[in-house]
PDB file of N, CA and C in Angstrom:
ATOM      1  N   UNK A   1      16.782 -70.001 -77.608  1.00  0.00           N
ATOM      2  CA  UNK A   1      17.418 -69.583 -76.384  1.00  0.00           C
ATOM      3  C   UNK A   1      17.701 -70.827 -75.556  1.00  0.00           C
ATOM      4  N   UNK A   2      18.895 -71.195 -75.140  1.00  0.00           N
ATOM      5  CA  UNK A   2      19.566 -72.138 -74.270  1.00  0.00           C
ATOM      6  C   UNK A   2      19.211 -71.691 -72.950  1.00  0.00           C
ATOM      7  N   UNK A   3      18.574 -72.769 -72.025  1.00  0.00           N
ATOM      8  CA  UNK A   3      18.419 -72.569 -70.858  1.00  0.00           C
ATOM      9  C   UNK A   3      19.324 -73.301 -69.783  1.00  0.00           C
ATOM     10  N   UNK A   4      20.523 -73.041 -69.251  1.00  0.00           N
ATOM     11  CA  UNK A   4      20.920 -73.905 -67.946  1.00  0.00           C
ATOM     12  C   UNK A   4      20.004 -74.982 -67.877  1.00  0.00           C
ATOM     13  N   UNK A   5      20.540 -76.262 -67.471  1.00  0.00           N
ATOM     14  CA  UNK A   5      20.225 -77.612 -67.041  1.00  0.00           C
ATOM     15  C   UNK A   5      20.603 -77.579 -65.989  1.00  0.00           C
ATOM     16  N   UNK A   6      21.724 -77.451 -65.567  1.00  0.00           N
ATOM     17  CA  UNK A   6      22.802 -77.539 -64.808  1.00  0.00           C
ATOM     18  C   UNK A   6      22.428 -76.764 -62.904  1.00  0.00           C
ATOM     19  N   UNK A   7      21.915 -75.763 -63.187  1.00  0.00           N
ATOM     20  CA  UNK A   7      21.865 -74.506 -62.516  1.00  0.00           C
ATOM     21  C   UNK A   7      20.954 -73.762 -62.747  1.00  0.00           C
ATOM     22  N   UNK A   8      19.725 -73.121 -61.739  1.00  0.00           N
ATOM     23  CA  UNK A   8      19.171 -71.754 -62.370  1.00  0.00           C
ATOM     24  C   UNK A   8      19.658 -70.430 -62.751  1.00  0.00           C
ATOM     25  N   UNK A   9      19.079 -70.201 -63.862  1.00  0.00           N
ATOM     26  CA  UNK A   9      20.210 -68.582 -64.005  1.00  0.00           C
ATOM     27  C   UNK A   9      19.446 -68.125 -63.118  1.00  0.00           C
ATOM     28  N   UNK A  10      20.430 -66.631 -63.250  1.00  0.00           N
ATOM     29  CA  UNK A  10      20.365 -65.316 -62.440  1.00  0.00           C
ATOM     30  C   UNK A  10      18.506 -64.840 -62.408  1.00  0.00           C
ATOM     31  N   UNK A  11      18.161 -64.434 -61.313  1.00  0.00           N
ATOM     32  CA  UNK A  11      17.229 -63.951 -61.074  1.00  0.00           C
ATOM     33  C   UNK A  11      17.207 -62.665 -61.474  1.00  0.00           C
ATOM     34  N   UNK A  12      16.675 -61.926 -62.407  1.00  0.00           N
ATOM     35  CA  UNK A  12      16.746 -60.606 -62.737  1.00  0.00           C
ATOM     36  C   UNK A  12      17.037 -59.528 -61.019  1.00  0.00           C
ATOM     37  N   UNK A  13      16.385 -60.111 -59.924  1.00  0.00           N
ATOM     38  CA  UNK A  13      15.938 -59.320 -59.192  1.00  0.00           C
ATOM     39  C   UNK A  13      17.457 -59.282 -58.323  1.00  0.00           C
ATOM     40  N   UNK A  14      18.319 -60.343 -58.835  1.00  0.00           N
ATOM     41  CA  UNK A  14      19.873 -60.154 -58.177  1.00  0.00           C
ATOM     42  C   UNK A  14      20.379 -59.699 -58.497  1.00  0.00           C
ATOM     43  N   UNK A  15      20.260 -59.476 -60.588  1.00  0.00           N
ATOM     44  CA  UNK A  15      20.937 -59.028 -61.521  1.00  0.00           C
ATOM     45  C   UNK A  15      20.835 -56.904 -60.923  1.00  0.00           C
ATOM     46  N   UNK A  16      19.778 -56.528 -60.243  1.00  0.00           N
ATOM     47  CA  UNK A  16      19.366 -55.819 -60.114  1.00  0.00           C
ATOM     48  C   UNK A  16      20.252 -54.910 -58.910  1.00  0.00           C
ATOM     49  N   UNK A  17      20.056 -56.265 -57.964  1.00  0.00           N
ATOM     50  CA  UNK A  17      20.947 -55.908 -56.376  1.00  0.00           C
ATOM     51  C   UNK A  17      22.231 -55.433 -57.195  1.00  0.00           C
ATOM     52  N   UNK A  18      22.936 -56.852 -57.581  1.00  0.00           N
ATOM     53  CA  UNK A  18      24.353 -56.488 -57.645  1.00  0.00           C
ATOM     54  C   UNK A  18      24.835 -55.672 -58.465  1.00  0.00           C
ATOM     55  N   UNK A  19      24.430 -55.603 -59.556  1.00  0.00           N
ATOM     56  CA  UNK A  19      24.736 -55.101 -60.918  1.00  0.00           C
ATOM     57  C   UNK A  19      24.842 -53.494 -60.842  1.00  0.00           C
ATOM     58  N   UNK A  20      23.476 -53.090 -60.242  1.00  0.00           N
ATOM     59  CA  UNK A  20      22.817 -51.724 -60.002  1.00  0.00           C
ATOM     60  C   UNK A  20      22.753 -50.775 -58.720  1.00  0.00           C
ATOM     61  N   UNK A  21      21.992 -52.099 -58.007  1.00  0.00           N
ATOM     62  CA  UNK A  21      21.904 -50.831 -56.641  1.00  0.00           C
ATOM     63  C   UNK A  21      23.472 -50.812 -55.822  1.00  0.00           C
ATOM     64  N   UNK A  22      23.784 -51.630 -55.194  1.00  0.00           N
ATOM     65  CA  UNK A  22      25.667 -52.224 -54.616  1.00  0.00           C
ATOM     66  C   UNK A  22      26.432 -50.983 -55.454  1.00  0.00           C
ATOM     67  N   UNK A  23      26.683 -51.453 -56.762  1.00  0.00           N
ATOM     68  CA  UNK A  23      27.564 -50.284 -57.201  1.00  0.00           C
ATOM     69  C   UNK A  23      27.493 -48.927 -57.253  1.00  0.00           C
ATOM     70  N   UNK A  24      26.334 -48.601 -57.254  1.00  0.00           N
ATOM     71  CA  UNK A  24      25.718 -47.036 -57.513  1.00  0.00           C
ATOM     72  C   UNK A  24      25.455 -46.250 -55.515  1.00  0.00           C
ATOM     73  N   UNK A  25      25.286 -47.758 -54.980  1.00  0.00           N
ATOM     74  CA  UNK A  25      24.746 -46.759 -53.586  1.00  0.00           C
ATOM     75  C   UNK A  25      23.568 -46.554 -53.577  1.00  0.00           C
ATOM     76  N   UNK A  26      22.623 -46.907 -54.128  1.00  0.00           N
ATOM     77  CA  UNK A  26      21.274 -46.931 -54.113  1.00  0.00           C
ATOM     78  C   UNK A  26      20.735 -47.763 -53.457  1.00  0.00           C
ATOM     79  N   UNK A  27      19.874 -47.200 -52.604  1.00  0.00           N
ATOM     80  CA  UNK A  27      18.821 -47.962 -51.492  1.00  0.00           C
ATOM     81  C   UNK A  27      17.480 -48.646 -51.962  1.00  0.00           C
ATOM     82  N   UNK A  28      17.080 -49.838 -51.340  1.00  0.00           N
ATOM     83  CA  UNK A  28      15.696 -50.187 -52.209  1.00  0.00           C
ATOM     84  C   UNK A  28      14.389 -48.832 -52.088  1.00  0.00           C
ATOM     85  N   UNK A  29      14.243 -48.349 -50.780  1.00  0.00           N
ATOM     86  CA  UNK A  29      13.915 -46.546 -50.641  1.00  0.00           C
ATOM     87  C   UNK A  29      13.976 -45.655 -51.960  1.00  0.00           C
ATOM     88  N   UNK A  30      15.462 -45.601 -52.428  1.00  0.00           N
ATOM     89  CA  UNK A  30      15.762 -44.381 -52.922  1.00  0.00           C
ATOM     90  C   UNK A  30      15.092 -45.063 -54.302  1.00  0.00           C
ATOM     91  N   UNK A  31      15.717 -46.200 -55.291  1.00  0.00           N
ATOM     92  CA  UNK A  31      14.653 -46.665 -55.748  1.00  0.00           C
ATOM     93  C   UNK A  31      13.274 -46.639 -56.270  1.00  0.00           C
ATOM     94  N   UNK A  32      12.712 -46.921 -55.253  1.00  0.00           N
ATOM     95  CA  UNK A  32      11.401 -47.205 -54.929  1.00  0.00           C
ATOM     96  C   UNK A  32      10.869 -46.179 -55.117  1.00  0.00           C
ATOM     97  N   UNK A  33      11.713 -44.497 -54.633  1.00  0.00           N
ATOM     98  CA  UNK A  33      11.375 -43.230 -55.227  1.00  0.00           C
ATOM     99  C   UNK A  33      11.211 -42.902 -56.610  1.00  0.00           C
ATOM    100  N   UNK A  34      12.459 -43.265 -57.145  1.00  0.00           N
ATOM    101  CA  UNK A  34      13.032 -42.729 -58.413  1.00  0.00           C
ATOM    102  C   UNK A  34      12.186 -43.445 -59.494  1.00  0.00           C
ATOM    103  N   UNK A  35      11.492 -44.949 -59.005  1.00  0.00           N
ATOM    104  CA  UNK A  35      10.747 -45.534 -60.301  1.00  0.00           C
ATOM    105  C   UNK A  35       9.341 -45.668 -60.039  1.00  0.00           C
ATOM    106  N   UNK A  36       9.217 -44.901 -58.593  1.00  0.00           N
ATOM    107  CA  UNK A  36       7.885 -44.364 -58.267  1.00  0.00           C
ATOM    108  C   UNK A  36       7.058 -45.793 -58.212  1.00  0.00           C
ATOM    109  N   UNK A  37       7.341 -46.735 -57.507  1.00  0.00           N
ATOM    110  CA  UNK A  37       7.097 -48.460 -57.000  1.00  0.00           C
ATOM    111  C   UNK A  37       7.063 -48.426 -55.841  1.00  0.00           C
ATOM    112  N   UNK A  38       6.466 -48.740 -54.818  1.00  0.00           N
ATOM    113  CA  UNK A  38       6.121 -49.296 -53.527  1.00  0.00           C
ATOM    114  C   UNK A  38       7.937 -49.879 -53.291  1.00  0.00           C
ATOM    115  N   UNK A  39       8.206 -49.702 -52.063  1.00  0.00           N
ATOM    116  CA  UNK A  39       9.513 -50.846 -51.307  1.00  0.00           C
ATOM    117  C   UNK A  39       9.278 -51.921 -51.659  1.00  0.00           C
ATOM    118  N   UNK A  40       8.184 -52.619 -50.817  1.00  0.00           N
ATOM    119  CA  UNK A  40       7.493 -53.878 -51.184  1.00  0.00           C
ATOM    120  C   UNK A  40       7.593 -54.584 -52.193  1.00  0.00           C
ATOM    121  N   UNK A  41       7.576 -53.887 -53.737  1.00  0.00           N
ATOM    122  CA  UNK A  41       7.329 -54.787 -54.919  1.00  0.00           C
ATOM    123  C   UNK A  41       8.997 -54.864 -54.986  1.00  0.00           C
ATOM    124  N   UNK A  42       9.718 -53.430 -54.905  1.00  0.00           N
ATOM    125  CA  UNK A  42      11.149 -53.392 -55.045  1.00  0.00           C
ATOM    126  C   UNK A  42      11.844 -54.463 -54.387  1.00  0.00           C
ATOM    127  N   UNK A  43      11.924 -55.067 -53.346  1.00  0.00           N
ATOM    128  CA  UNK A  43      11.623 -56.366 -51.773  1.00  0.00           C
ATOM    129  C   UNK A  43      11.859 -57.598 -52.343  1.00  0.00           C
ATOM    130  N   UNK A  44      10.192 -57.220 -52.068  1.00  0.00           N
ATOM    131  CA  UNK A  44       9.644 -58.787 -53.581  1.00  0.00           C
ATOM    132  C   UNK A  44      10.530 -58.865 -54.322  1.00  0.00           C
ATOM    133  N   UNK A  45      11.100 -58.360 -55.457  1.00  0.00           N
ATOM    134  CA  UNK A  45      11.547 -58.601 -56.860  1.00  0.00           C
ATOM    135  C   UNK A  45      13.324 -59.355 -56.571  1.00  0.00           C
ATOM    136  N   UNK A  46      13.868 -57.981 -55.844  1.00  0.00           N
ATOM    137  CA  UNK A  46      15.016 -58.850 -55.282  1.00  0.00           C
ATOM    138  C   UNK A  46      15.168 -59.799 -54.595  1.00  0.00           C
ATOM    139  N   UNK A  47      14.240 -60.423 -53.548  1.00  0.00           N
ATOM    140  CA  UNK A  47      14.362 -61.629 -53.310  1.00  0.00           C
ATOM    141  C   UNK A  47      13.819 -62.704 -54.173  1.00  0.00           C
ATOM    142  N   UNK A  48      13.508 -62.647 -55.229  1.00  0.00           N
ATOM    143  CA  UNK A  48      13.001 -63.919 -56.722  1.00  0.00           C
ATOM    144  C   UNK A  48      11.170 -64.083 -55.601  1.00  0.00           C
ATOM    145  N   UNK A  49      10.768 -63.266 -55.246  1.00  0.00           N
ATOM    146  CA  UNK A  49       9.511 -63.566 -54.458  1.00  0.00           C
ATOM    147  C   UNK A  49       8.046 -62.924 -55.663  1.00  0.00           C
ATOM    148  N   UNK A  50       8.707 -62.524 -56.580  1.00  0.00           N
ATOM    149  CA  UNK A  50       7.633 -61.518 -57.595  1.00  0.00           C
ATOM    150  C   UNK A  50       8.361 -61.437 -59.151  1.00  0.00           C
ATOM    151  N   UNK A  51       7.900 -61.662 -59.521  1.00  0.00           N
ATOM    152  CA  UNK A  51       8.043 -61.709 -61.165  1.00  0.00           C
ATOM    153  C   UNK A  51       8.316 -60.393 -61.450  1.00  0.00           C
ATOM    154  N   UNK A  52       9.263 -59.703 -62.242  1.00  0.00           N
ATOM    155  CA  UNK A  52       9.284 -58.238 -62.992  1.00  0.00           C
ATOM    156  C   UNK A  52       8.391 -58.104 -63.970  1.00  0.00           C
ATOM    157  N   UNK A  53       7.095 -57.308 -63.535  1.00  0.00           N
ATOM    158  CA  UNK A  53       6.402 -56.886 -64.909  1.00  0.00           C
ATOM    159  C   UNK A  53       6.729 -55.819 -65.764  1.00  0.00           C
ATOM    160  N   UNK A  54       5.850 -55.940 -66.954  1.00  0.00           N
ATOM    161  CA  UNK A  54       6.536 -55.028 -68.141  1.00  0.00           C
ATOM    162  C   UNK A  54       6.902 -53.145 -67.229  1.00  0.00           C
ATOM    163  N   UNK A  55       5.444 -52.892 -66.986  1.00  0.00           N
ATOM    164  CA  UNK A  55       5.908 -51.493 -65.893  1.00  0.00           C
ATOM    165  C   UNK A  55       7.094 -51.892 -65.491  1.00  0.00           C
ATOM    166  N   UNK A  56       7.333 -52.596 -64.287  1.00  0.00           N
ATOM    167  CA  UNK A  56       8.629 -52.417 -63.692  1.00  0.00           C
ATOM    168  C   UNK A  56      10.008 -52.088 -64.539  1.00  0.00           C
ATOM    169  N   UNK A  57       9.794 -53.398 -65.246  1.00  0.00           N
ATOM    170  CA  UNK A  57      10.911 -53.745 -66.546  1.00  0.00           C
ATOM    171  C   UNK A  57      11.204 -51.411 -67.169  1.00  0.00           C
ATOM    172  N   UNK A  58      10.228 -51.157 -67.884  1.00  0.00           N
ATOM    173  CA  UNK A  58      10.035 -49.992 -68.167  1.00  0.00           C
ATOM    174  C   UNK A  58      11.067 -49.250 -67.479  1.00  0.00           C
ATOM    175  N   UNK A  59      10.888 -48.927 -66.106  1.00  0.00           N
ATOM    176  CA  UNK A  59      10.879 -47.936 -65.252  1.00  0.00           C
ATOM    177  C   UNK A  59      12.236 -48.361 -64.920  1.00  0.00           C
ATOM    178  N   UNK A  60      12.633 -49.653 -64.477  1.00  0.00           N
ATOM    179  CA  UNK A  60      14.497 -49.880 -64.574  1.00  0.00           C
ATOM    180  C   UNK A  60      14.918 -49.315 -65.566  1.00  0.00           C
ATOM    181  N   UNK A  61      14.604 -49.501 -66.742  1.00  0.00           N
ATOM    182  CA  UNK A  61      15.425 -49.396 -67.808  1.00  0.00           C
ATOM    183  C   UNK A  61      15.545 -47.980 -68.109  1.00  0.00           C
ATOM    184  N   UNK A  62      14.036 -46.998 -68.338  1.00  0.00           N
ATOM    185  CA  UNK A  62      14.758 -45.676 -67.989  1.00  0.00           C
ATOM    186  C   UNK A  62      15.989 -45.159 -67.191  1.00  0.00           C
ATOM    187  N   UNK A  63      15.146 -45.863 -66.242  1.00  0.00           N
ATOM    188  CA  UNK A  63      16.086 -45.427 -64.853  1.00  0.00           C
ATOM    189  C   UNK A  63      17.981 -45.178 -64.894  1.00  0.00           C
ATOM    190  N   UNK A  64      18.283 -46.911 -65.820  1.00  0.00           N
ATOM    191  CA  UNK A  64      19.484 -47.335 -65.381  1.00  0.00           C
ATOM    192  C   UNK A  64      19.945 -47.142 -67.387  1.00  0.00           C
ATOM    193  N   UNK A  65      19.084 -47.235 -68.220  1.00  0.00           N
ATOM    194  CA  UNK A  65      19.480 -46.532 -69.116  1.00  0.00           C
ATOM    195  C   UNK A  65      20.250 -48.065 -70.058  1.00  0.00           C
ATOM    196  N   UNK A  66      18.944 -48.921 -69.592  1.00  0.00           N
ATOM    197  CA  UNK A  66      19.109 -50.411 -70.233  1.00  0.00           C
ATOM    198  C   UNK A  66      17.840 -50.593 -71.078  1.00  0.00           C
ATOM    199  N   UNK A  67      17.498 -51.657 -71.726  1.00  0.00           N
ATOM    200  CA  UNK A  67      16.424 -51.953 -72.589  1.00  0.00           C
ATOM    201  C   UNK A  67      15.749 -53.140 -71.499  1.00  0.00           C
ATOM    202  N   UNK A  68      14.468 -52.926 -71.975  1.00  0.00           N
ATOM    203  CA  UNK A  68      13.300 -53.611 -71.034  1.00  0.00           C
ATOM    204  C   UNK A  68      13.479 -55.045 -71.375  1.00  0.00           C
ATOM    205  N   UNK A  69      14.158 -55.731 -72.307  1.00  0.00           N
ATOM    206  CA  UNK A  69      14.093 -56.620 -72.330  1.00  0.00           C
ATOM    207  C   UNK A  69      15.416 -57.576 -71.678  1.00  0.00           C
ATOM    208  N   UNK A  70      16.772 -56.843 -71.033  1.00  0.00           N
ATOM    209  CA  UNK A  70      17.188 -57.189 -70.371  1.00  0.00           C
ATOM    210  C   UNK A  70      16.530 -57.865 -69.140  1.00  0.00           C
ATOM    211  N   UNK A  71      15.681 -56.971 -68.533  1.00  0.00           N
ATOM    212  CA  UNK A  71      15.128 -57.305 -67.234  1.00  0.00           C
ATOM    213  C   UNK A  71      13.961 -58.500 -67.798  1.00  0.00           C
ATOM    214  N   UNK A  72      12.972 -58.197 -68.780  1.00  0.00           N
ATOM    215  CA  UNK A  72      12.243 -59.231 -69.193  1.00  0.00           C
ATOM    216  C   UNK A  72      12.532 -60.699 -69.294  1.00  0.00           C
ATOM    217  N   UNK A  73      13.658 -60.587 -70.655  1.00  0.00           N
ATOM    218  CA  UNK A  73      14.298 -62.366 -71.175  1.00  0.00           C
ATOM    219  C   UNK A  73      14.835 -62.846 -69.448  1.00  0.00           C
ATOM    220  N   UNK A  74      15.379 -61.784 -68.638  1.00  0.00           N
ATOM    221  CA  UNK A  74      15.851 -62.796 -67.356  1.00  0.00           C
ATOM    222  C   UNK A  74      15.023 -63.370 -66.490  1.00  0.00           C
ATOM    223  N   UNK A  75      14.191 -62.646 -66.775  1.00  0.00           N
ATOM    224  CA  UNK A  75      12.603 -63.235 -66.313  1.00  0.00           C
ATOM    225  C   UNK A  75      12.105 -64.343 -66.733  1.00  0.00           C
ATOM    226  N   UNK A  76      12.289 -64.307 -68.018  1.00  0.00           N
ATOM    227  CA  UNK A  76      11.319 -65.272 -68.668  1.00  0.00           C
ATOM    228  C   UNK A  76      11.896 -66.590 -68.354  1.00  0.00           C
ATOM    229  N   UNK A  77      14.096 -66.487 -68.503  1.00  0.00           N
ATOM    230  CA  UNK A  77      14.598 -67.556 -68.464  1.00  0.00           C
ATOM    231  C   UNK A  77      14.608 -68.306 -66.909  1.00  0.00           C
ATOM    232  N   UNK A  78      14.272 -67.087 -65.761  1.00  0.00           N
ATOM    233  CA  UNK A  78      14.244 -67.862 -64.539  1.00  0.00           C
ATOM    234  C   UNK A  78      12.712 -68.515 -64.392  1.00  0.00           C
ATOM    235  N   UNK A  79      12.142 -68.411 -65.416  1.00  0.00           N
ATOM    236  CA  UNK A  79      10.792 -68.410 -65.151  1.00  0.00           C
ATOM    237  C   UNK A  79      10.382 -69.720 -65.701  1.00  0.00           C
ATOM    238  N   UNK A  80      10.799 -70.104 -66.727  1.00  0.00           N
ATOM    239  CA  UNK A  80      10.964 -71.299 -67.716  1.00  0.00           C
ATOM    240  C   UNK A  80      11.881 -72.456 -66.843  1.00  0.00           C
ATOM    241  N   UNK A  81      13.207 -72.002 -66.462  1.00  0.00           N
ATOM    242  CA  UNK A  81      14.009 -73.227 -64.966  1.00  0.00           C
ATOM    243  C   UNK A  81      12.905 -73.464 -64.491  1.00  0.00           C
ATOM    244  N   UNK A  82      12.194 -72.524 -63.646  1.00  0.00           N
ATOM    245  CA  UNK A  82      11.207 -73.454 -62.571  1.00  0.00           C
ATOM    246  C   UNK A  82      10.061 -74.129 -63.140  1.00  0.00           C
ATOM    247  N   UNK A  83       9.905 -73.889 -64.238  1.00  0.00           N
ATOM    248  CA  UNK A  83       9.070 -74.872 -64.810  1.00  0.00           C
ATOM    249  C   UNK A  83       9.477 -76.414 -65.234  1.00  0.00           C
ATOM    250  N   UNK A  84      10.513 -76.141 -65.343  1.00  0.00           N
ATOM    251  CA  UNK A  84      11.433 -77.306 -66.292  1.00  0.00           C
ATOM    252  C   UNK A  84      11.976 -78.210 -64.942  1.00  0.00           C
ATOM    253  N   UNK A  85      12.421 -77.602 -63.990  1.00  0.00           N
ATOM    254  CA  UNK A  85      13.009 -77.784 -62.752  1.00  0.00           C
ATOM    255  C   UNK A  85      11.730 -78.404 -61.472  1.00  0.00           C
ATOM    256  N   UNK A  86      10.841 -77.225 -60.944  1.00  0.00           N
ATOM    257  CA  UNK A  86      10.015 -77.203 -60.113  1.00  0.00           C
ATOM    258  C   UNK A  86       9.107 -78.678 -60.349  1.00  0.00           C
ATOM    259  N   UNK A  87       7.884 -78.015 -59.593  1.00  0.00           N
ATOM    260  CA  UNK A  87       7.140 -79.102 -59.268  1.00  0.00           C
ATOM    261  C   UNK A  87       6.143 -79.301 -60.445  1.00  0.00           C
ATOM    262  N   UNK A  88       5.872 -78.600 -61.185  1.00  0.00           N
ATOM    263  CA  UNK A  88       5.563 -78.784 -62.497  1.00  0.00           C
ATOM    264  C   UNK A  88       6.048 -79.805 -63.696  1.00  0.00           C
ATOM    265  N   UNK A  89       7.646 -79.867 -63.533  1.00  0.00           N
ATOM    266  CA  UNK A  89       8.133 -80.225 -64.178  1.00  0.00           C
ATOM    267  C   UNK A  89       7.519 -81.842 -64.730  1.00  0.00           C
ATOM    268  N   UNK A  90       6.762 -82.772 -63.480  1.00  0.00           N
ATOM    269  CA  UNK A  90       6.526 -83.675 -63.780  1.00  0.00           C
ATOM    270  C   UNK A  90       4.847 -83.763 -64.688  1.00  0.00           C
ATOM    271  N   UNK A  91       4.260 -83.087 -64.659  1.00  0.00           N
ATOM    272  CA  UNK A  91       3.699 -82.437 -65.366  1.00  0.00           C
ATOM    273  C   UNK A  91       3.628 -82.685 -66.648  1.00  0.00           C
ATOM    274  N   UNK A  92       4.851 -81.865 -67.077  1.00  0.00           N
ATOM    275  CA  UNK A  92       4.777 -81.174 -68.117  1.00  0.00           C
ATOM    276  C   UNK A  92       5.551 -82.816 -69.346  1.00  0.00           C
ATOM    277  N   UNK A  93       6.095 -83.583 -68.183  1.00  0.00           N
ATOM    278  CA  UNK A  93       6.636 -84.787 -68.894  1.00  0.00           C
ATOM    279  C   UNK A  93       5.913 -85.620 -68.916  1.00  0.00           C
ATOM    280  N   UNK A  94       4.415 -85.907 -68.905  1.00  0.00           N
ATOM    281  CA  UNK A  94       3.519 -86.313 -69.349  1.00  0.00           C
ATOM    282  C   UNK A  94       2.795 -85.392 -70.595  1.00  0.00           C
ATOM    283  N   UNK A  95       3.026 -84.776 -70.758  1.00  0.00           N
ATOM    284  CA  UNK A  95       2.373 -83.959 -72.144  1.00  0.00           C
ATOM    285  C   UNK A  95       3.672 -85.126 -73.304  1.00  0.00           C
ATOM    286  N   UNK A  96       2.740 -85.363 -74.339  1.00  0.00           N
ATOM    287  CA  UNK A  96       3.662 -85.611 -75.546  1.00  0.00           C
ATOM    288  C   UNK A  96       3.043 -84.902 -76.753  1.00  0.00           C
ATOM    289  N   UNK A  97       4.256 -85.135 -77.273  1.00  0.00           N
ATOM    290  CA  UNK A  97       3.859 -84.371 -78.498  1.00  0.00           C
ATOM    291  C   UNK A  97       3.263 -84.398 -79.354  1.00  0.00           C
ATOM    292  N   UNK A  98       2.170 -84.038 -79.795  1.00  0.00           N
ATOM    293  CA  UNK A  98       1.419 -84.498 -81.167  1.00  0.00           C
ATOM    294  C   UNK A  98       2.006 -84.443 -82.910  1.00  0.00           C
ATOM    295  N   UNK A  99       2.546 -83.340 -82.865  1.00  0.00           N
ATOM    296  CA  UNK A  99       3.641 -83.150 -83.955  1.00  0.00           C
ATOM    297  C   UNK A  99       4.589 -83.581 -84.223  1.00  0.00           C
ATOM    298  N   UNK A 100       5.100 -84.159 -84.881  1.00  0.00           N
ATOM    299  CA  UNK A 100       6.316 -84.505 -85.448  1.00  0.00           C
ATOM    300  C   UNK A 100       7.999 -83.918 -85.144  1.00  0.00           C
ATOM    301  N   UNK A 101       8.963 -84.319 -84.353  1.00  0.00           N
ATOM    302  CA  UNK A 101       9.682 -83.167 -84.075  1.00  0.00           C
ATOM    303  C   UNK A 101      10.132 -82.718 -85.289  1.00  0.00           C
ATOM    304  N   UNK A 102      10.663 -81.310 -85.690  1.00  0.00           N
ATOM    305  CA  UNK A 102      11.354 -80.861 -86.985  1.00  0.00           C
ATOM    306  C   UNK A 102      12.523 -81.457 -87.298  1.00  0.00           C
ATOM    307  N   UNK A 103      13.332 -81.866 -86.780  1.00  0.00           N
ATOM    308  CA  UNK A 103      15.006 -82.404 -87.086  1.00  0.00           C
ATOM    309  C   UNK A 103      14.335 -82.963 -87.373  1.00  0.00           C
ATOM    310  N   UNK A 104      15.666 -83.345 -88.583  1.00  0.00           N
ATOM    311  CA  UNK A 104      15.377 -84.684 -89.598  1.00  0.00           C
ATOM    312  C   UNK A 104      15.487 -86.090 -88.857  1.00  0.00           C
ATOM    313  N   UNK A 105      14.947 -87.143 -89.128  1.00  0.00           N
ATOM    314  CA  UNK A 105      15.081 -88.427 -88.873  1.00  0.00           C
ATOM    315  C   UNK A 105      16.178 -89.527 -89.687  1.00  0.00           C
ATOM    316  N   UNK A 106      17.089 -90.088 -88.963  1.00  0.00           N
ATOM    317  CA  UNK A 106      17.836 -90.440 -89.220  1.00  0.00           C
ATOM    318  C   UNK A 106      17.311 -92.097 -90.475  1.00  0.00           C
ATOM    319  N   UNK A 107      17.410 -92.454 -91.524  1.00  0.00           N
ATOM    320  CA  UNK A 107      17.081 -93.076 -92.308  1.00  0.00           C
ATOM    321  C   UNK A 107      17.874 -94.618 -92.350  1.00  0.00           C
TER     322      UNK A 107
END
């Protein structure tokens, strides 16, 4: 899976605003009813303030009649930017590798 360098992708929780609630007329309320979730987490999620867990993921996807892993992989990939991106990032560029990379080596 290719991750943006460039840009963070889409936050599932925008993918959510625009995609879903905007077009349909649905309130974070009405929502919050229908997948039986607190406002709050519904809140959270659209502003990138809370991670989508598998429940949530679940309960969209009934809902909107998508697979859980739509909402998941967008997760994972905004989740992986801020690692790669954030304050971690320097971090993580002190780890080296112990293994060998797999591509071949040029001879």
């Amino acid at each position: 899976m290719r991750i943006p360098t460039h840009q963070p992708p889409i936050h599932p929780g925008e993918i959510l605003q625009e995609e879903f609630l905007k077009p349909y007329h649905i309130t974070t309320t009405e929502l919050a009813e229908k997948i039986e979730l607190s406002v709050e987490q519904i809140d959270a999620f659209i502003k990138a303030q809370q991670s989508i867990s598998t429940d949530m993921a679940l309960r969209l996807s009934r809902l909107f009649g998508t697979s859980p892993e739509l909402w998941l992989n967008g997760q994972m990939k905004w989740d992986i930017w801020l690692m790669l991106h954030g304050k971690q990032a320097n971090q993580l560029d002190k780890i080296k590798p112990i293994v060998p990379l797999l591509s071949p080596q040029p001879s």
